[in-house]
Protein backbone atom coordinates (compact mmCIF):
# COMPACT_ATOMS: atom_id res chain seq x y z
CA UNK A 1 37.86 101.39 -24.53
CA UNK A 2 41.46 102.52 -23.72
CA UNK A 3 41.80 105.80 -21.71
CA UNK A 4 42.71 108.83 -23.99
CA UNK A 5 46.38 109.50 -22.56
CA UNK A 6 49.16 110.06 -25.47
CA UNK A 7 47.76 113.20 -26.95
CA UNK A 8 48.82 116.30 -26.56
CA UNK A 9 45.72 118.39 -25.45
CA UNK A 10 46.76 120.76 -28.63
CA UNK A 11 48.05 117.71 -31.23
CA UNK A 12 44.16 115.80 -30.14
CA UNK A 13 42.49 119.08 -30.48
CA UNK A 14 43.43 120.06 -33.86
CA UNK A 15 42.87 116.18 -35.24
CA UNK A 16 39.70 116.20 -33.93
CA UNK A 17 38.01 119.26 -34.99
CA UNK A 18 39.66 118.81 -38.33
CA UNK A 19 37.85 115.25 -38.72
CA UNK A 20 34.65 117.53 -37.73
CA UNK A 21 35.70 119.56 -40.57
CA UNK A 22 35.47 122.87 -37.95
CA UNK A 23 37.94 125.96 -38.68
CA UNK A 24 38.29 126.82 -35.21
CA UNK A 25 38.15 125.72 -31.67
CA UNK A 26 35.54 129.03 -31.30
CA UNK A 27 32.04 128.82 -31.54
CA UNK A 28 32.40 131.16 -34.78
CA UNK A 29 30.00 128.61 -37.11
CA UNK A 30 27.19 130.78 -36.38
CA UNK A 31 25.28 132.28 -33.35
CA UNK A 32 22.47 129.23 -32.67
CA UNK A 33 21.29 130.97 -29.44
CA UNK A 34 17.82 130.82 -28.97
CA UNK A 35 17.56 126.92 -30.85
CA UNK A 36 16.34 124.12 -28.88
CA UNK A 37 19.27 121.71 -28.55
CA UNK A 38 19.00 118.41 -30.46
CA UNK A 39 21.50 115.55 -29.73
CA UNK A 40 21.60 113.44 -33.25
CA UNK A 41 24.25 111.14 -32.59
CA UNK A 42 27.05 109.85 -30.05
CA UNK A 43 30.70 109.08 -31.19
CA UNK A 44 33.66 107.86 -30.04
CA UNK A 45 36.56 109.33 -30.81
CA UNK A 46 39.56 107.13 -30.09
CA UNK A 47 40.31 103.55 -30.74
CA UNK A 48 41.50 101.16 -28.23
CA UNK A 49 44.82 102.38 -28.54
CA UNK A 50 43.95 106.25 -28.21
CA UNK A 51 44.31 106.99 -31.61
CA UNK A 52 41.81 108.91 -33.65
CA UNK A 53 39.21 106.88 -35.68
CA UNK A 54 36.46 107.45 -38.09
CA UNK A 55 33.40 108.90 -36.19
CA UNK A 56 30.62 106.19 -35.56
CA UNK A 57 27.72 106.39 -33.98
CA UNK A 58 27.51 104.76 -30.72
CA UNK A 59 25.47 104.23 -27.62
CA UNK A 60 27.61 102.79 -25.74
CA UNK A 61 30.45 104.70 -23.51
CA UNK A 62 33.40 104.09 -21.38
CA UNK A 63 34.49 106.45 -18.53
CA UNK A 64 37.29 108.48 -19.12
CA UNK A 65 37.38 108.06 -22.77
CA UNK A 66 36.72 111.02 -25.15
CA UNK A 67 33.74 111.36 -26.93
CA UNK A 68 31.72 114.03 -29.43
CA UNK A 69 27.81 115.03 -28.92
CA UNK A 70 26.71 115.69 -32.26
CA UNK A 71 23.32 118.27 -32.82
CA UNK A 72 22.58 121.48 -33.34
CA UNK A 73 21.35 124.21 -31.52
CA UNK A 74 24.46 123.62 -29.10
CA UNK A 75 25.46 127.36 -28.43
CA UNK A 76 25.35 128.91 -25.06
CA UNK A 77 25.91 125.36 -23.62
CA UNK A 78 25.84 125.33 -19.50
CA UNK A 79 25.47 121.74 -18.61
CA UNK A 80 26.40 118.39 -19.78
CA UNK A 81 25.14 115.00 -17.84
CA UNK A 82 25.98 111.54 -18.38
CA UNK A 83 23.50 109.54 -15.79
CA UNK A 84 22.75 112.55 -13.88
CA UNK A 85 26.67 112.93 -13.36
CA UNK A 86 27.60 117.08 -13.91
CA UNK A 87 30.42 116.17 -16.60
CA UNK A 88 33.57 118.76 -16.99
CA UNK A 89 33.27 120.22 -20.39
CA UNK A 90 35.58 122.69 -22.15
CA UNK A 91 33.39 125.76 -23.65
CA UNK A 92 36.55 126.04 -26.65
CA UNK A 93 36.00 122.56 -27.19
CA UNK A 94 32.03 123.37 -28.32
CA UNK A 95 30.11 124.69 -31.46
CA UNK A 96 26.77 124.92 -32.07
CA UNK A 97 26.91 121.60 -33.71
CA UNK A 98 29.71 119.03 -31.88
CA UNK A 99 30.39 119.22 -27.72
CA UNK A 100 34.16 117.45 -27.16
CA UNK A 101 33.91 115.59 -24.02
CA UNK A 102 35.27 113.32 -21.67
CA UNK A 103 33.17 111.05 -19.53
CA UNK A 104 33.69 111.28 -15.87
CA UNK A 105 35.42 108.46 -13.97
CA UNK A 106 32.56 108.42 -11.47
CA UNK A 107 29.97 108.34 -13.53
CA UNK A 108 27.39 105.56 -12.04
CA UNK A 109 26.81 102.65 -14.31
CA UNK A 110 24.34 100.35 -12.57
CA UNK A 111 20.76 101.39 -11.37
CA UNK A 112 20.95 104.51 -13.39
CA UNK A 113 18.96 106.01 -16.04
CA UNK A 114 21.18 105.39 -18.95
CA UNK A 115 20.86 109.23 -20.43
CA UNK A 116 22.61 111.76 -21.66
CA UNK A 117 21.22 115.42 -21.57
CA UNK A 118 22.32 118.28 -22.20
CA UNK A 119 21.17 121.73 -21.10
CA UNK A 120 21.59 125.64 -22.60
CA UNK A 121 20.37 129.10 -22.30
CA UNK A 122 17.23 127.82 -24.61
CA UNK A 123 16.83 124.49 -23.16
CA UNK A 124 18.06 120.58 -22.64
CA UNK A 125 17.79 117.86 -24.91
CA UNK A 126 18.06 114.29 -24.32
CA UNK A 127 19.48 111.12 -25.86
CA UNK A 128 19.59 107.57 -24.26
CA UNK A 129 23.07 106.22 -23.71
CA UNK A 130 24.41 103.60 -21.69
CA UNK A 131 27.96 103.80 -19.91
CA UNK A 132 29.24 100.80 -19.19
CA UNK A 133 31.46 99.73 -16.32
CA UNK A 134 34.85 98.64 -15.63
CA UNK A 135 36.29 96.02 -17.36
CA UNK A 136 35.08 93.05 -14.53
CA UNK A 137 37.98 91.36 -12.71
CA UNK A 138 38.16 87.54 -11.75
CA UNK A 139 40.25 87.82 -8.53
CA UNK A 140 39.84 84.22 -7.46
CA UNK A 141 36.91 81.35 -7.01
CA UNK A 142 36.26 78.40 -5.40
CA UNK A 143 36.24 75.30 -5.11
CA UNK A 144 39.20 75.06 -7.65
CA UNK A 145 38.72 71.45 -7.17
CA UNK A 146 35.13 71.43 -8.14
CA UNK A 147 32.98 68.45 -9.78
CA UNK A 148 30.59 68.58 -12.03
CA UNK A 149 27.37 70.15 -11.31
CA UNK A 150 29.47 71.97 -7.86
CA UNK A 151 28.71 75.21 -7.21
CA UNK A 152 31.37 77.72 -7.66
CA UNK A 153 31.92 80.61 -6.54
CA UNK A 154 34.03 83.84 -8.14
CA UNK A 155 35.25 87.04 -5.88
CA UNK A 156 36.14 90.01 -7.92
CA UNK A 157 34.26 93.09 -9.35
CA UNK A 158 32.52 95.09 -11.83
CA UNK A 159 30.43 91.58 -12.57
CA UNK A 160 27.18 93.75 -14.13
CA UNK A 161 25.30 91.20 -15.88
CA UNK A 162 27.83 88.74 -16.26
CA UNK A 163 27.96 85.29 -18.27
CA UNK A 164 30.66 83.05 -16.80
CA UNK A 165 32.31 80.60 -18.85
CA UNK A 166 34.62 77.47 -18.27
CA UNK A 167 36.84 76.34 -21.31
CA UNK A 168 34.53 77.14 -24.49
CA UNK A 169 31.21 75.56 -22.13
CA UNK A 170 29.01 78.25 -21.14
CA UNK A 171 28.20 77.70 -17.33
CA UNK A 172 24.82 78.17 -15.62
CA UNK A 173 24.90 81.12 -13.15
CA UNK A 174 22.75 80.75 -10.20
CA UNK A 175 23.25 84.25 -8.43
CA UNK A 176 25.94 87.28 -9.42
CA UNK A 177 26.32 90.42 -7.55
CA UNK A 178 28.92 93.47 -8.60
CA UNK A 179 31.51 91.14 -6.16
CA UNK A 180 29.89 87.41 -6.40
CA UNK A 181 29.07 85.46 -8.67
CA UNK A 182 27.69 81.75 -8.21
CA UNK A 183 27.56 78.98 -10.87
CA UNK A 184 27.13 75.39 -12.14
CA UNK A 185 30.31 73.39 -13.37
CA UNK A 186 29.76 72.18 -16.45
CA UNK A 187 30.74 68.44 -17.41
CA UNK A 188 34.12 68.26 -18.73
CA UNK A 189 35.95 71.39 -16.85
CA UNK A 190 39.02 69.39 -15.39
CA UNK A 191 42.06 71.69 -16.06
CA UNK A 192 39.88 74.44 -18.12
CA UNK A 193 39.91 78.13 -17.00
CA UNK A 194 36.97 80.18 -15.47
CA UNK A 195 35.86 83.16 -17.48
CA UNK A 196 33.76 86.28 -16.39
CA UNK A 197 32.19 88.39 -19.71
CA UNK A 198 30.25 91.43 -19.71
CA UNK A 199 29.70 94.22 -21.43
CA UNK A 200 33.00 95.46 -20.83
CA UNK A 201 35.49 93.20 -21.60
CA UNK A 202 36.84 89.81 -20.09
CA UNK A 203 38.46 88.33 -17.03
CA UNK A 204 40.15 85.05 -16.38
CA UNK A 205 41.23 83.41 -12.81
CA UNK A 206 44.90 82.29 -13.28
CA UNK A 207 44.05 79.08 -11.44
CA UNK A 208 42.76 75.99 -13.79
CA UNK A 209 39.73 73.65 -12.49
CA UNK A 210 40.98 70.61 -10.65
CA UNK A 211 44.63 72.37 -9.51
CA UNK A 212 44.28 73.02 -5.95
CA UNK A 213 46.36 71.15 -3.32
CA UNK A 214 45.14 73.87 -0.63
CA UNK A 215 42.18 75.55 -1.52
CA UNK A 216 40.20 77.32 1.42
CA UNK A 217 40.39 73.61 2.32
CA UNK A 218 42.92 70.74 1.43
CA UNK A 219 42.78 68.95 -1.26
CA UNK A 220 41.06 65.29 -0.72
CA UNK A 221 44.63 63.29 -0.41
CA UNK A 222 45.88 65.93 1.72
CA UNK A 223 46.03 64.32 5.40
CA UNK A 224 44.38 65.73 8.47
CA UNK A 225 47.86 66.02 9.95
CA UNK A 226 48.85 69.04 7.70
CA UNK A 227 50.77 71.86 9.47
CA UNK A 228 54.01 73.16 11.61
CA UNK A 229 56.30 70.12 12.40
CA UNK A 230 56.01 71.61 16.10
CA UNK A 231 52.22 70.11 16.33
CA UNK A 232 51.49 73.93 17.18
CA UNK A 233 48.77 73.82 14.78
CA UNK A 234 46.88 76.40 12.44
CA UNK A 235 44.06 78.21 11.80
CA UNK A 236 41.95 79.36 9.34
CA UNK A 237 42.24 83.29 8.70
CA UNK A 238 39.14 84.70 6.21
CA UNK A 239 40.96 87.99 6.56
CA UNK A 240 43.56 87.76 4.73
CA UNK A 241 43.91 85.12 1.50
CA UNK A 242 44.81 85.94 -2.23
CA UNK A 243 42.23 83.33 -2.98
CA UNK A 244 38.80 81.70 -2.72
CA UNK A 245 37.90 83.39 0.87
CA UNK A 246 40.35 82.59 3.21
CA UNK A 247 44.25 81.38 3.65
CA UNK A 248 46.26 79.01 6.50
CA UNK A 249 47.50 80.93 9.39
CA UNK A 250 50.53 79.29 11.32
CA UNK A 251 53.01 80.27 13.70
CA UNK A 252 56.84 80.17 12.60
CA UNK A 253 59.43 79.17 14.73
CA UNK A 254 63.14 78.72 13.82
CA UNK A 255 63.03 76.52 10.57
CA UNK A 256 60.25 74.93 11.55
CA UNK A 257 58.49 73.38 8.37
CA UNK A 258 54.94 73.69 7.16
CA UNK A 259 53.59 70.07 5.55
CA UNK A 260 51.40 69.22 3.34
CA UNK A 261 51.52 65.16 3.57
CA UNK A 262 49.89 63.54 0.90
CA UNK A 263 51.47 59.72 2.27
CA UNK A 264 48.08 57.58 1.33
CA UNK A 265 47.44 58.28 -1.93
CA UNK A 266 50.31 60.42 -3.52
CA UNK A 267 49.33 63.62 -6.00
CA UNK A 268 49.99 62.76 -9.78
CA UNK A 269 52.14 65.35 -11.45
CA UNK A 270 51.08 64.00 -15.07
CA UNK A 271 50.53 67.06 -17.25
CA UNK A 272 52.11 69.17 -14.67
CA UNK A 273 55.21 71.43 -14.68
CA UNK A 274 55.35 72.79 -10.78
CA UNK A 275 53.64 74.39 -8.22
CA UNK A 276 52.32 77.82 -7.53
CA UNK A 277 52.28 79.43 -3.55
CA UNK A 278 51.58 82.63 -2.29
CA UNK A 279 52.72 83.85 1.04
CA UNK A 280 52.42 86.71 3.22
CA UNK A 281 54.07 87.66 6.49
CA UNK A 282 53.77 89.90 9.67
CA UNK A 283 57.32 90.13 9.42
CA UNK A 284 58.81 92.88 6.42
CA UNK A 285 61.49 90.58 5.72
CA UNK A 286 62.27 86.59 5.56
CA UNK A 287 62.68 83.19 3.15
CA UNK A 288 61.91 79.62 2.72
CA UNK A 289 62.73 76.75 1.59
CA UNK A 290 60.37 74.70 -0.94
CA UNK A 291 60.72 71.44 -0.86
CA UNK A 292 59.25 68.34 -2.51
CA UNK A 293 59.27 64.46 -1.39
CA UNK A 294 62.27 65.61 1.15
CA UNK A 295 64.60 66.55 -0.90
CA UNK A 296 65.79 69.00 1.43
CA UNK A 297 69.04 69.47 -0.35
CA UNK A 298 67.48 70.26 -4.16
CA UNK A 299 64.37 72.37 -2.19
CA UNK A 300 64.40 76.29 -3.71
CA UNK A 301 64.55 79.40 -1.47
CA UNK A 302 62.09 81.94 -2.00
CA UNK A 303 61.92 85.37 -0.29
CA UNK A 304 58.24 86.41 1.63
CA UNK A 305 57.59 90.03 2.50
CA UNK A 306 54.43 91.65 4.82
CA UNK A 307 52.38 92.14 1.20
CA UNK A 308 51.41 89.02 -0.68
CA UNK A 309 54.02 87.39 -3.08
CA UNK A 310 52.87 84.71 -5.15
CA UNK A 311 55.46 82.20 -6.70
CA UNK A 312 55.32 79.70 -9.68
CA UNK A 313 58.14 77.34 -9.00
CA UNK A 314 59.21 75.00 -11.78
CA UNK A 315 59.48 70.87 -10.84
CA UNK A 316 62.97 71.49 -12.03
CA UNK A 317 63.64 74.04 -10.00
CA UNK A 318 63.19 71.94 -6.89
CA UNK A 319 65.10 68.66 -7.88
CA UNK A 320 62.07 66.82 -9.06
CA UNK A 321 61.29 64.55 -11.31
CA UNK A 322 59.19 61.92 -10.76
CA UNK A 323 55.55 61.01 -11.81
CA UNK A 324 53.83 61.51 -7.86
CA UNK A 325 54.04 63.34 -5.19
CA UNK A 326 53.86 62.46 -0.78
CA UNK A 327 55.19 66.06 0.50
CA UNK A 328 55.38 69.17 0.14
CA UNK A 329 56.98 71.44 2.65
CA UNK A 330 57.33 75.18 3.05
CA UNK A 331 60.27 75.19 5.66
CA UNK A 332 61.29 78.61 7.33
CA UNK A 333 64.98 79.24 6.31
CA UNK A 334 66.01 82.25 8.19
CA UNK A 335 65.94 81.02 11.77
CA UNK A 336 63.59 83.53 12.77
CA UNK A 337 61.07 83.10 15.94
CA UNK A 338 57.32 84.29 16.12
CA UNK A 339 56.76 85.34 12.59
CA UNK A 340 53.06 84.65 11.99
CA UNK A 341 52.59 83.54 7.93
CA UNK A 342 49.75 83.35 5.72
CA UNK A 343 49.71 80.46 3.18
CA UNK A 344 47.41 80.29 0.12
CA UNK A 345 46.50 78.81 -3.40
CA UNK A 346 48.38 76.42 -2.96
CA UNK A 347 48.32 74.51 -6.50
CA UNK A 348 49.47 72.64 -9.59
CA UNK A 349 50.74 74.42 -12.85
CA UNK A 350 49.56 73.00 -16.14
CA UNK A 351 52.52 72.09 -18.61
């Protein structure tokens, strides 16, 4: 659920207490000290869009999203808990029937008891409730260039009881942490999409099945004499990469040109429409040249910074237009010296 945010604190106030059908914001409905508390129901009280909606029981909460407590016997409340969490309340926004509250950001989700409770001057009541987690997010996986019946792995977070899913095919998951999750490919996945569910919402990797041309590892036609023209070499750097779990680490001299030779059996670009690259640099500033086949004069120049850029660069866009592909070459264009460069998912686009 979306975070409340384009309220005013009066505008939501007023809405909401009228929908309880309340005349005040006081607790002036009638003195229930001395009542054991008694939580009835949970509602939410925005939609996905942070606009009021018709109260339903729920639950089932999101933190930092607005919700009412629904009882009796609410006066002289002290304390209000989500999973043991001490949760902000505001005493003008309670009556001895509804509690207005927000749940906390840091309330725990996993390993927790899944409760609410509520305590006042003549006791606490309980009701079970779960609050979910973060919406996951599928920062990258690999192999991208898995077979069937590979194991894959994803890198992202918030995976709390996940199901993973590639296309429409529901995949079998072997092991899945908060951070990790592994699974089967299913038959059939070439250029389909991974998929992380849970309770919270979705989360798709950008990169298709079967894409990579540099992926933690080269791609199968990629020769073993990939790198700098100099012969300097590279290396493989697991601290820094924008996917899978690691990225190429070169040295950069003066428009010297990183190569990606593909001579023996040349990439198809059927059902293709360019390439994606990300880069990052030790240097704040700098550019290259992209270039396919060497067609050095057509290649495109694209600027790299000391954060990770990632570029989708159109076949047209780089003088191309043929059905295969022997090179591809990221050639430093500002005749700098010593810049040390991170290159990663490297990769097809699908048309």
């Amino acid at each position: 659920m979306k975070k409340f945010k384009n309220f005013g604190i009066c505008a939501f106030v007023v809405t909401i207490l009228s929908m309880l059908s309340l005349t005040s914001c006081n607790n002036d409905d009638g003195d229930g000290s001395g009542k054991t508390p008694v939580i009835e129901s949970v509602s939410a009280s925005v939609d996905f869009d942070g606009n009021p909606v018709e109260l339903t029981p729920t639950t089932l909460g999101y933190a930092d999203n607005v919700y009412i407590i629904h009882g009796s016997g609410f006066t002289g409340l002290q304390k209000v808990y989500f999973n043991e969490t001490d949760t902000y309340f505001n005493p003008t926004l309670v009556t001895d029937t509804d509690i207005l509250v927000t749940i906390d950001r840091n309330t725990p989700y996993a390993n927790t008891t899944d409760q609410l409770k509520i305590v006042t001057a003549s006791g606490e009541a309980t009701f079970g409730f779960t609050v979910a987690p973060p919406a996951p997010l599928a920062q990258s996986y690999n192999p991208i260039n898995a077979q069937t019946g590979d194991i894959v792995t994803i890198y992202g977070s918030f995976f709390l009881n996940p199901t993973v899913t590639v296309g429409t095919t529901d995949a079998v998951i072997l092991s899945s942490t908060e951070t990790e999750i592994k699974f089967e490919l299913p038959a059939g996945s070439e250029h389909d999409l991974v998929t992380v569910t849970t309770i919270s919402g979705s989360s798709t990797a950008s990169q298709p099945i079967g894409t990579a041309i540099y992926d933690d590892a080269p791609a199968p036609n990629v020769e073993n004499y990939l790198g700098p023209w100099d012969g300097s070499g590279y290396t493989v750097n697991t601290e820094y990469k924008v996917q899978g779990a690691s990225s190429i680490q070169a040295i950069f001299t003066g428009y010297t040109g990183f190569k990606f030779p593909m001579y023996g059996t040349p990439a198809s670009t059927t059902g293709y429409s360019g390439i994606r690259v990300s880069f990052k640099s030790t240097k704040d500033t700098g550019k290259f040249k992209v270039v396919i086949n060497g067609n050095y004069g057509a290649g495109k120049e694209v600027p790299f910074t000391s954060t990770w850029t990632s570029f989708v660069i159109p076949f047209s866009e780089l003088g191309y237009s043929g059905t295969t592909i022997n090179e591809i070459v990221f050639q430093e264009y500002g005749n700098d010296n010593g810049d040390k460069l991170y290159i990663d998912d490297v990769g097809f686009v699908l048309q």
